[in-house]
Protein backbone atom coordinates (compact mmCIF):
# COMPACT_ATOMS: atom_id res chain seq x y z
CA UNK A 1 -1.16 3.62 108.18
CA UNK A 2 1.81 1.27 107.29
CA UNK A 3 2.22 -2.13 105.07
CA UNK A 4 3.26 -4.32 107.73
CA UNK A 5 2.46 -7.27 110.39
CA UNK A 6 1.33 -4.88 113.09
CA UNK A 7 -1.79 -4.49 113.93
CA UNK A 8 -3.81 -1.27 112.71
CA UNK A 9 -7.31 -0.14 113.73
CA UNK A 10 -9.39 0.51 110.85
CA UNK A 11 -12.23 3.01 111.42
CA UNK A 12 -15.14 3.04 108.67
CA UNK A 13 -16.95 6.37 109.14
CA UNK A 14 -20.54 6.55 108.26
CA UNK A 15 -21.71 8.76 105.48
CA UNK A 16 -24.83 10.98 105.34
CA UNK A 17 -26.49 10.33 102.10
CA UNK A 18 -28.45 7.08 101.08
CA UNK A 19 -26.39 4.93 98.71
CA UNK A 20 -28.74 3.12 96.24
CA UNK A 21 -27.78 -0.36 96.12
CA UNK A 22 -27.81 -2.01 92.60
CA UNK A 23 -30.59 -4.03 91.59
CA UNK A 24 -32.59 -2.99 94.59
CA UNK A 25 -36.27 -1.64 94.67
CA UNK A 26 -36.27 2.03 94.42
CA UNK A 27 -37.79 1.97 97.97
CA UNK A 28 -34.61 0.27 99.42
CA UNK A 29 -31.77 2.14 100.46
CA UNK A 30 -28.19 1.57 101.98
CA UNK A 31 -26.55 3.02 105.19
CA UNK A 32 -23.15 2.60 106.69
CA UNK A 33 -22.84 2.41 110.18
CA UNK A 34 -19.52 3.66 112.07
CA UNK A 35 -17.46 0.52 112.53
CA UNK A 36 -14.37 -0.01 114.30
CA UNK A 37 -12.28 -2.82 113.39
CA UNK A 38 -8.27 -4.18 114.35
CA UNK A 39 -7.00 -6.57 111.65
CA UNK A 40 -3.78 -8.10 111.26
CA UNK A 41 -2.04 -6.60 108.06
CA UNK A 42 -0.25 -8.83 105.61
CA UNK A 43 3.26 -7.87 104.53
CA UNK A 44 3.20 -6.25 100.57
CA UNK A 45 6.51 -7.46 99.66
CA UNK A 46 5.70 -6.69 96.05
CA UNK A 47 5.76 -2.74 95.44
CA UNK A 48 2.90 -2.18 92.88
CA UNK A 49 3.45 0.17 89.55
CA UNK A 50 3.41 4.27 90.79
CA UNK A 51 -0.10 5.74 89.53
CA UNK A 52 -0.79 6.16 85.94
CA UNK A 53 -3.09 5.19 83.14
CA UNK A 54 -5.18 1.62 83.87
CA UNK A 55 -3.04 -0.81 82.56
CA UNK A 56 -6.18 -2.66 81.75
CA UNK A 57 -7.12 -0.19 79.23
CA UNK A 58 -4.39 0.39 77.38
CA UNK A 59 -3.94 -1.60 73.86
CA UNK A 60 -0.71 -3.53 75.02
CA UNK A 61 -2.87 -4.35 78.17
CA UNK A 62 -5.86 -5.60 76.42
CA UNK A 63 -3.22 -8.11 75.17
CA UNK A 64 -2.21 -8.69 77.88
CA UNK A 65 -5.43 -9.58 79.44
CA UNK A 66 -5.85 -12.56 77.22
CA UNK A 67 -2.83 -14.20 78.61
CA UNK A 68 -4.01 -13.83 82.05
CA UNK A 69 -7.50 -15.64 80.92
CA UNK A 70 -5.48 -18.28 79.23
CA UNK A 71 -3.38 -18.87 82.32
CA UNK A 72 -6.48 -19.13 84.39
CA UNK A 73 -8.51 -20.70 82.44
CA UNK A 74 -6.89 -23.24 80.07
CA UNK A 75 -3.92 -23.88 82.22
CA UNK A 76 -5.64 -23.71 85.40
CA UNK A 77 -2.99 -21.77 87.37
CA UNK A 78 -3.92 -20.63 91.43
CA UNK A 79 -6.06 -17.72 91.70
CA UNK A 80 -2.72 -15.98 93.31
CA UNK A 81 -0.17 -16.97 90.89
CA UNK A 82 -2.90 -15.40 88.34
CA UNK A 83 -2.92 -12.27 90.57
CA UNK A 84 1.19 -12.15 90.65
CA UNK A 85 1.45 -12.79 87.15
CA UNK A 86 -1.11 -9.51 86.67
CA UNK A 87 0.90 -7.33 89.14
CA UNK A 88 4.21 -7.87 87.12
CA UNK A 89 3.00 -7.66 83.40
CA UNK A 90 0.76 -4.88 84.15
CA UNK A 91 3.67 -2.85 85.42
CA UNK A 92 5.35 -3.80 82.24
CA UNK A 93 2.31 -2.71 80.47
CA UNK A 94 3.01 0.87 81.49
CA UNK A 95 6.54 0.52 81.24
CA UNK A 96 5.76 -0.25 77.23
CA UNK A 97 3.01 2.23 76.73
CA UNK A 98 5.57 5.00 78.46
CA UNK A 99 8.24 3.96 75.45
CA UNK A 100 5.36 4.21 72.89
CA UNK A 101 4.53 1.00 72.42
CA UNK A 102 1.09 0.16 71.83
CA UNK A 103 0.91 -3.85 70.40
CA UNK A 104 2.89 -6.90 71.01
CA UNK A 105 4.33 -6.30 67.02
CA UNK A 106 6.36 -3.42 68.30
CA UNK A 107 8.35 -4.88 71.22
CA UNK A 108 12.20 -5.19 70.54
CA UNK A 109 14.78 -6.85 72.63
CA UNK A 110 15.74 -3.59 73.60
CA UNK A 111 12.87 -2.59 75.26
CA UNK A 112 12.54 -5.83 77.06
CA UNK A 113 16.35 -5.31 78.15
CA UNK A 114 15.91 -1.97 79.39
CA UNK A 115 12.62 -3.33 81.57
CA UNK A 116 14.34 -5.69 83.04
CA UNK A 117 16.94 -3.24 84.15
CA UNK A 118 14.21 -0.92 85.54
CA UNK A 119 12.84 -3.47 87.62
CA UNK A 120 16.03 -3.69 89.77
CA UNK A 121 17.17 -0.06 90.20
CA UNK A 122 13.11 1.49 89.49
CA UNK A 123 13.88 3.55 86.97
CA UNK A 124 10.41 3.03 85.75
CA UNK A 125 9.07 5.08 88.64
CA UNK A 126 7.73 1.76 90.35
CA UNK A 127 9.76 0.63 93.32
CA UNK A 128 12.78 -1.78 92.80
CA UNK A 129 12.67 -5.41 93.07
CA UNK A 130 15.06 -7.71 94.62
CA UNK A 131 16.75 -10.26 92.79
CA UNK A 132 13.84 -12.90 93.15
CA UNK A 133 11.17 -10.30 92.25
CA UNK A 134 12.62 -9.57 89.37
CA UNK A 135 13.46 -13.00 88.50
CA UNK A 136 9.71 -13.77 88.52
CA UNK A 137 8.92 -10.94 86.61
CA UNK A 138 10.91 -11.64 83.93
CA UNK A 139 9.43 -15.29 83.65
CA UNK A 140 6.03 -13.88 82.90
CA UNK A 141 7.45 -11.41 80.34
CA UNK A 142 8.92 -14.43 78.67
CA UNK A 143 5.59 -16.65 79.08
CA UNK A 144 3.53 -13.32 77.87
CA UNK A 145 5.89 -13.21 74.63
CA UNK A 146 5.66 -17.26 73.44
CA UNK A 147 1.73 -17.40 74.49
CA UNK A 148 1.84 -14.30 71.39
CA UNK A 149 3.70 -15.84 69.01
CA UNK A 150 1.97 -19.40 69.68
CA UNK A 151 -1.14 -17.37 68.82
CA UNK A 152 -0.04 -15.60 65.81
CA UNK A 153 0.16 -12.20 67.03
CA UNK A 154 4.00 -11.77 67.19
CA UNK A 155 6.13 -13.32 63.94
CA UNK A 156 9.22 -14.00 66.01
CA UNK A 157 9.48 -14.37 69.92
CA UNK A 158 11.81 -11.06 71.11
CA UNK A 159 12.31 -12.28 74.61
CA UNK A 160 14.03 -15.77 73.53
CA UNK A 161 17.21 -14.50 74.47
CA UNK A 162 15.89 -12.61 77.81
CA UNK A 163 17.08 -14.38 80.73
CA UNK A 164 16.08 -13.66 84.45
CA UNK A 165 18.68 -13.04 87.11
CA UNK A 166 20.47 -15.62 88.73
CA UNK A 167 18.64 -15.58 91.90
CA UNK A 168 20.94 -18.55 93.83
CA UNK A 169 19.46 -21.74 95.51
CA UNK A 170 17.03 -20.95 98.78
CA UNK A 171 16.65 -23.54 101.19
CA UNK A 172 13.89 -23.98 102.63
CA UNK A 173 13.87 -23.06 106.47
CA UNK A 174 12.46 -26.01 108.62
CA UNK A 175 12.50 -26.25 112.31
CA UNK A 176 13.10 -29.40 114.83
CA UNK A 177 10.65 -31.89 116.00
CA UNK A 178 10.72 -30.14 119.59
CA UNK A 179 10.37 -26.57 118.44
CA UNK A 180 7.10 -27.84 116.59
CA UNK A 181 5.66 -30.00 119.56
CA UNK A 182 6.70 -26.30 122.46
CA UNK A 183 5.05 -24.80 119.50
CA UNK A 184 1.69 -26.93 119.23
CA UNK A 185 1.68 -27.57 122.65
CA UNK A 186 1.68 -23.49 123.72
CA UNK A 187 -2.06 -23.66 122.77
CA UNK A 188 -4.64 -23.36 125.42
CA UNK A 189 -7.53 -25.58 124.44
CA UNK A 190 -10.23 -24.07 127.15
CA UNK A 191 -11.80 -22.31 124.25
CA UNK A 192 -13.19 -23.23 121.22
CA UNK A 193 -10.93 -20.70 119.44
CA UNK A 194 -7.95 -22.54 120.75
CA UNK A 195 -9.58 -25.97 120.09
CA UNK A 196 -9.65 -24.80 116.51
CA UNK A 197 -6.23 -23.53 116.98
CA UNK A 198 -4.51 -26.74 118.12
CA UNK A 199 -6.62 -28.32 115.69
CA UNK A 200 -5.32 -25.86 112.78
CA UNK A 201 -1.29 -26.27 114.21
CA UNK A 202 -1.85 -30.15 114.22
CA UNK A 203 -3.20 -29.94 111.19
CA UNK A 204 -0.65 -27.81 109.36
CA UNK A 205 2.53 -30.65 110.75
CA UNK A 206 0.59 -33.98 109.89
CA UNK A 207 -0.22 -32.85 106.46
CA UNK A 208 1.92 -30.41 105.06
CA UNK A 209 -0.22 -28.63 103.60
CA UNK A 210 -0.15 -24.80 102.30
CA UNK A 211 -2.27 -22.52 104.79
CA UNK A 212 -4.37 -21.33 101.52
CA UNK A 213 -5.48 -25.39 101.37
CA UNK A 214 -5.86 -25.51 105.27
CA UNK A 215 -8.23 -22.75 104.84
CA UNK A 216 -10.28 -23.46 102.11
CA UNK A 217 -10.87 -27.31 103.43
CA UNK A 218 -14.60 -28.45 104.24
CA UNK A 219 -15.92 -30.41 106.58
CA UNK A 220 -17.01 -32.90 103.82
CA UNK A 221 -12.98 -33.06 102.89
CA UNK A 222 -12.11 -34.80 105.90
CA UNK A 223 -12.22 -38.95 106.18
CA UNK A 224 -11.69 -38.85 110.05
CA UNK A 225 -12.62 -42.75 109.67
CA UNK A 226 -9.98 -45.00 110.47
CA UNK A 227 -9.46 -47.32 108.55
CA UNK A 228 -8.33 -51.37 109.72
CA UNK A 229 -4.75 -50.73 108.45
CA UNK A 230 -3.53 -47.37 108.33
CA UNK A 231 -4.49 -44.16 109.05
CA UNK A 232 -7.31 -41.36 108.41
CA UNK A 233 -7.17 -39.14 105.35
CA UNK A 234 -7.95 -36.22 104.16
CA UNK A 235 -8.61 -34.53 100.65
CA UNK A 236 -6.64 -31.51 99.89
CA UNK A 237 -6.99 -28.97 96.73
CA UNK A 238 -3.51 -27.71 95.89
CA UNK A 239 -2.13 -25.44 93.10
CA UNK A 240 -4.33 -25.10 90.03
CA UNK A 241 -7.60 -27.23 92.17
CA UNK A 242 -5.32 -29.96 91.92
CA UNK A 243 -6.50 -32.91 94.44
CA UNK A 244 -4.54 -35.14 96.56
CA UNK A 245 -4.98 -37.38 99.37
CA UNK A 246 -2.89 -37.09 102.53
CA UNK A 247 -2.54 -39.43 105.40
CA UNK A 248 -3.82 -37.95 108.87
CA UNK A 249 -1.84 -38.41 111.73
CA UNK A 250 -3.01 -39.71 115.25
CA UNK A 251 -2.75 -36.24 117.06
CA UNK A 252 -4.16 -34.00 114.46
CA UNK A 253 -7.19 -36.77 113.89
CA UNK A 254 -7.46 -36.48 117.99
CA UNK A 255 -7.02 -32.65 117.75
CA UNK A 256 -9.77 -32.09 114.79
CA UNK A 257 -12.30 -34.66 116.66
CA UNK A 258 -12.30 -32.53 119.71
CA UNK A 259 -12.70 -29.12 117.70
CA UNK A 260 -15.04 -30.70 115.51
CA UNK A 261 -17.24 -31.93 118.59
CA UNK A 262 -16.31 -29.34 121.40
CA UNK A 263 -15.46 -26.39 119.68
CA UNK A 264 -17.30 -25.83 115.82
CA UNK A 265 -20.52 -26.29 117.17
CA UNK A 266 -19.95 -23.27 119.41
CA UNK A 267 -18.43 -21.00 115.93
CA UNK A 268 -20.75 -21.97 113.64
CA UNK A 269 -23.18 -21.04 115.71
CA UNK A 270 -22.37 -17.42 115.64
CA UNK A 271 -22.26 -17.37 111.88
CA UNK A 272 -24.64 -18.09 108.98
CA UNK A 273 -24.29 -21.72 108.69
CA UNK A 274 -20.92 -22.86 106.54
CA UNK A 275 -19.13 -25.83 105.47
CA UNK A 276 -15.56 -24.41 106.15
CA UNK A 277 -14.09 -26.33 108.43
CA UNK A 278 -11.28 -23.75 110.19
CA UNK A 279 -14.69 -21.03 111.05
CA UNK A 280 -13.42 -17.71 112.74
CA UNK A 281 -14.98 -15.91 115.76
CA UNK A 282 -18.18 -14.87 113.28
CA UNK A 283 -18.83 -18.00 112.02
CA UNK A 284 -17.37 -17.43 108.74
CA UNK A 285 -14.18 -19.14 106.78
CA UNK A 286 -11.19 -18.92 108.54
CA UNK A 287 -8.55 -16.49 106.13
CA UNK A 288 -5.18 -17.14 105.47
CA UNK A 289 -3.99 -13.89 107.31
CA UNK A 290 -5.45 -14.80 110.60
CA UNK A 291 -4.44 -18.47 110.49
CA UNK A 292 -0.81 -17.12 109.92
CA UNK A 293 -1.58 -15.31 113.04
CA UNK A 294 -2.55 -17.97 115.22
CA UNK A 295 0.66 -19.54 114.35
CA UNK A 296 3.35 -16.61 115.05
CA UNK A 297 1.57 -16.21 118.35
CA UNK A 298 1.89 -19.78 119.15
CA UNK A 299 5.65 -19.67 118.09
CA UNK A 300 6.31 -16.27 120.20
CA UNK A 301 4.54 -18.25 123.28
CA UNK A 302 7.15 -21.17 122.73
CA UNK A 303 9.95 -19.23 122.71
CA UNK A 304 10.77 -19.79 119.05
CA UNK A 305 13.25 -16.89 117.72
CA UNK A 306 13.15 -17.62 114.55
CA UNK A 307 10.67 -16.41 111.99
CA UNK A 308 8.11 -19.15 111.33
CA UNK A 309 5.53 -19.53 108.90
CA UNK A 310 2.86 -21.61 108.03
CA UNK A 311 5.47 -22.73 105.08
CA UNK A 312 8.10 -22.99 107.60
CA UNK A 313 5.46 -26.28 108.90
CA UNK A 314 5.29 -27.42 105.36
CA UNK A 315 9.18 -27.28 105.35
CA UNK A 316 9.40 -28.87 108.71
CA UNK A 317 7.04 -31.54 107.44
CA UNK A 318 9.02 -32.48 104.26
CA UNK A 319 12.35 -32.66 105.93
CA UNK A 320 11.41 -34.46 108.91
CA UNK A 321 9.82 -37.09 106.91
CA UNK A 322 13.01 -37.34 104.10
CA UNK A 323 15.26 -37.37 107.42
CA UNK A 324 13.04 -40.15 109.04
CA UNK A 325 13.74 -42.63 105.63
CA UNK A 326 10.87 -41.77 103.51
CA UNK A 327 11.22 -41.70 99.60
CA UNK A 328 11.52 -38.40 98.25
CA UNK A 329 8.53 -39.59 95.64
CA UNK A 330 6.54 -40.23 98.07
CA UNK A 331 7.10 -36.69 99.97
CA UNK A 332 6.53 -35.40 95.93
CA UNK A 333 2.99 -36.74 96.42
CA UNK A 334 2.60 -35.61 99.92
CA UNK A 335 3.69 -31.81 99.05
CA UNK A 336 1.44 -32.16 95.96
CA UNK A 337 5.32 -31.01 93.69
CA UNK A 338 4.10 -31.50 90.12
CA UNK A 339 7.88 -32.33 89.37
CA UNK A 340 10.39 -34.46 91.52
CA UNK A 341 12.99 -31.59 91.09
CA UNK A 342 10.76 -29.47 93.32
CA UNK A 343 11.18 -31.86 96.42
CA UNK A 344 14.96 -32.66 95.92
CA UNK A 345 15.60 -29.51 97.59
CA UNK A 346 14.53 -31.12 101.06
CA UNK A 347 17.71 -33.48 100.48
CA UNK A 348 19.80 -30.80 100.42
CA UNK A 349 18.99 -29.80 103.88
CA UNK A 350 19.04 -33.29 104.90
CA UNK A 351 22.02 -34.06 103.58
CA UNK A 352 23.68 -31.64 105.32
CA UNK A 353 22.38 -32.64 109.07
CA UNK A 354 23.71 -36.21 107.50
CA UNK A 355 27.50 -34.57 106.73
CA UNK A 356 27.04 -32.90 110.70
CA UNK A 357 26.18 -35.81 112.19
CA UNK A 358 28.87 -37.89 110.29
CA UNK A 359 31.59 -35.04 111.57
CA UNK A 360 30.88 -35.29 114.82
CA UNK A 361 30.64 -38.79 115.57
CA UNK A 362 33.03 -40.87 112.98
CA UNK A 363 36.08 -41.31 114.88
CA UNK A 364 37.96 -40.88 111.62
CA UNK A 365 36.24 -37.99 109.83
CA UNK A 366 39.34 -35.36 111.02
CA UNK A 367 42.78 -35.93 110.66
């Protein structure tokens, strides 16, 4: 089986012997049934550290752990920028422990040096990073190294002069106004599935929101209200359960009415009971992976060459609003950027639609 965005069948083959399940009566017993499933596999763009000793369990991981907590706990980071922070210092945990090392007190600048070189060309015996992997890596390694000398367990701070690779400026990737309506519209909405679909798409455009808060919204989060002056909101938890309200436009309010009356009822009902308001064909939460689906079908039915994402919506969102005269503090508080600097990247692309459409229509911008 590959790491990639086709689709796999999974077969779960059923074993002969009882499995006691824990905290069970002793008269209770487990068996697996042969199951056949297809999912949708998500892209591992991150190789993960070649086999070896638990990182966990070795002293410089230990260490290591702590930081993770603190990240989690006390600085309330996302449950996946936890788990990407892990990935990366755990592979430097075994890149340490193969060099000897064994406590934070016995890292020198040459060791960090020579990680940071193994990350690009794998000499580690992990797989190499690009440029932007490695960039992030080398953040945490310098985050790991203050949080230990903030707490007393390092004297000096080796990895003050460690620098991550210059990475150059992305821009985001957004898509036109038609390309998202051929792309919305290329849902059928006979079903309840693509009720929820066009529901999800209309959704994704109006708000701007990442497809992990999409996902994780209940019904109790939406305000589908309208109010005298104004229109409908809706409560989103962003990065680190940060919460924000975001206006709800007319078609995704008319698009989440109808799958909220014509096609949850019908979801739900094969499930358990949930509050979740995007429910898959069980009943249960919709997950990230599948709503990504429902989009890069919807963009292959419209046509769309381009690689599109449920980002590239956010994207579209942001620069469609900056382009349509709203303050970039304002599309800050939309996005839910905890810093300014974060959204002045959408003026970039702007700006240059602004220096095309100036070329081709001043009558004096070419000699």
């Amino acid at each position: 089986m590959t790491t990639g965005t086709e689709d796999a069948t999974v077969r779960l083959e059923p074993i002969s012997k009882p499995v006691r399940v824990p905290g069970a009566s002793p008269d209770e017993t487990l068996r697996l049934k042969a199951v056949e499933a297809t999912q949708r596999l998500e892209v591992v763009r991150d190789p993960v550290p070649t086999p070896g000793p638990d990182p966990a369990s070795l002293p410089i991981g230990k260490h290591l752990a702590t930081y993770l907590q603190h990240l989690a706990i006390e600085r309330g980071m996302a449950k996946n920028t936890v788990s990407a922070y892990r990935r990366d210092l755990f592979r430097y945990a075994l890149y340490l422990h193969a060099q000897g090392v064994s406590g934070p007190g016995q890292v020198t600048l040459q060791h960090l040096t020579s990680f940071a070189q193994a990350v690009r060309d794998g000499a580690d015996g992990a797989a190499p990073l690009s440029a932007r992997s490695a960039a992030r890596t080398i953040v945490a390694v310098r985050g790991v190294h203050k949080f230990w000398e903030l707490e007393g367990l390092t004297l000096t701070n080796p990895a003050v002069d460690l620098h991550p690779p210059t990475t150059g400026r992305r821009l985001p990737k957004a898509i036109s106004v038609d390309q998202v309506a051929a792309i919305i519209e290329s849902v059928s909405i006979d079903t309840s599935a693509g009720l929820r679909d066009r529901a999800i798409l209309e959704f994704l455009y109006s708000t701007g929101a990442r497809i992990s808060e999409a996902v994780g919204l209940d019904v109790d989060d939406l305000h589908l209200e309208r109010p005298a002056h104004g229109p409908a909101v809706v409560r989103l938890f962003g990065k680190g359960s940060k919460e924000r309200i975001v206006p709800l436009g007319s078609y995704a309010l008319d698009a989440l009415n109808a799958y909220l009356v014509r096609g949850r009822p019908e979801l739900v009902g094969k499930g358990k009971g949930t509050a979740a308001l995007f429910l898959n064909q069980r009943g249960g939460r919709l997950s990230r992976q599948s709503a990504w689906t429902v989009l890069t079908k919807a963009a292959e039915r419209a046509g769309i060459e381009q690689d599109v994402s449920p980002h590239t919506m956010r994207h579209s969102f942001a620069t469609h609003l900056l382009e349509g005269g709203a303050d970039v503090r304002v599309v800050q508080e939309l996005l839910g950027h905890a810093s300014v600097t974060t959204t002045q990247v959408y003026t970039l692309v702007t700006a240059d639609t602004l220096r095309e459409v100036y070329a081709a229509a001043h009558p004096r911008a070419h000699s």
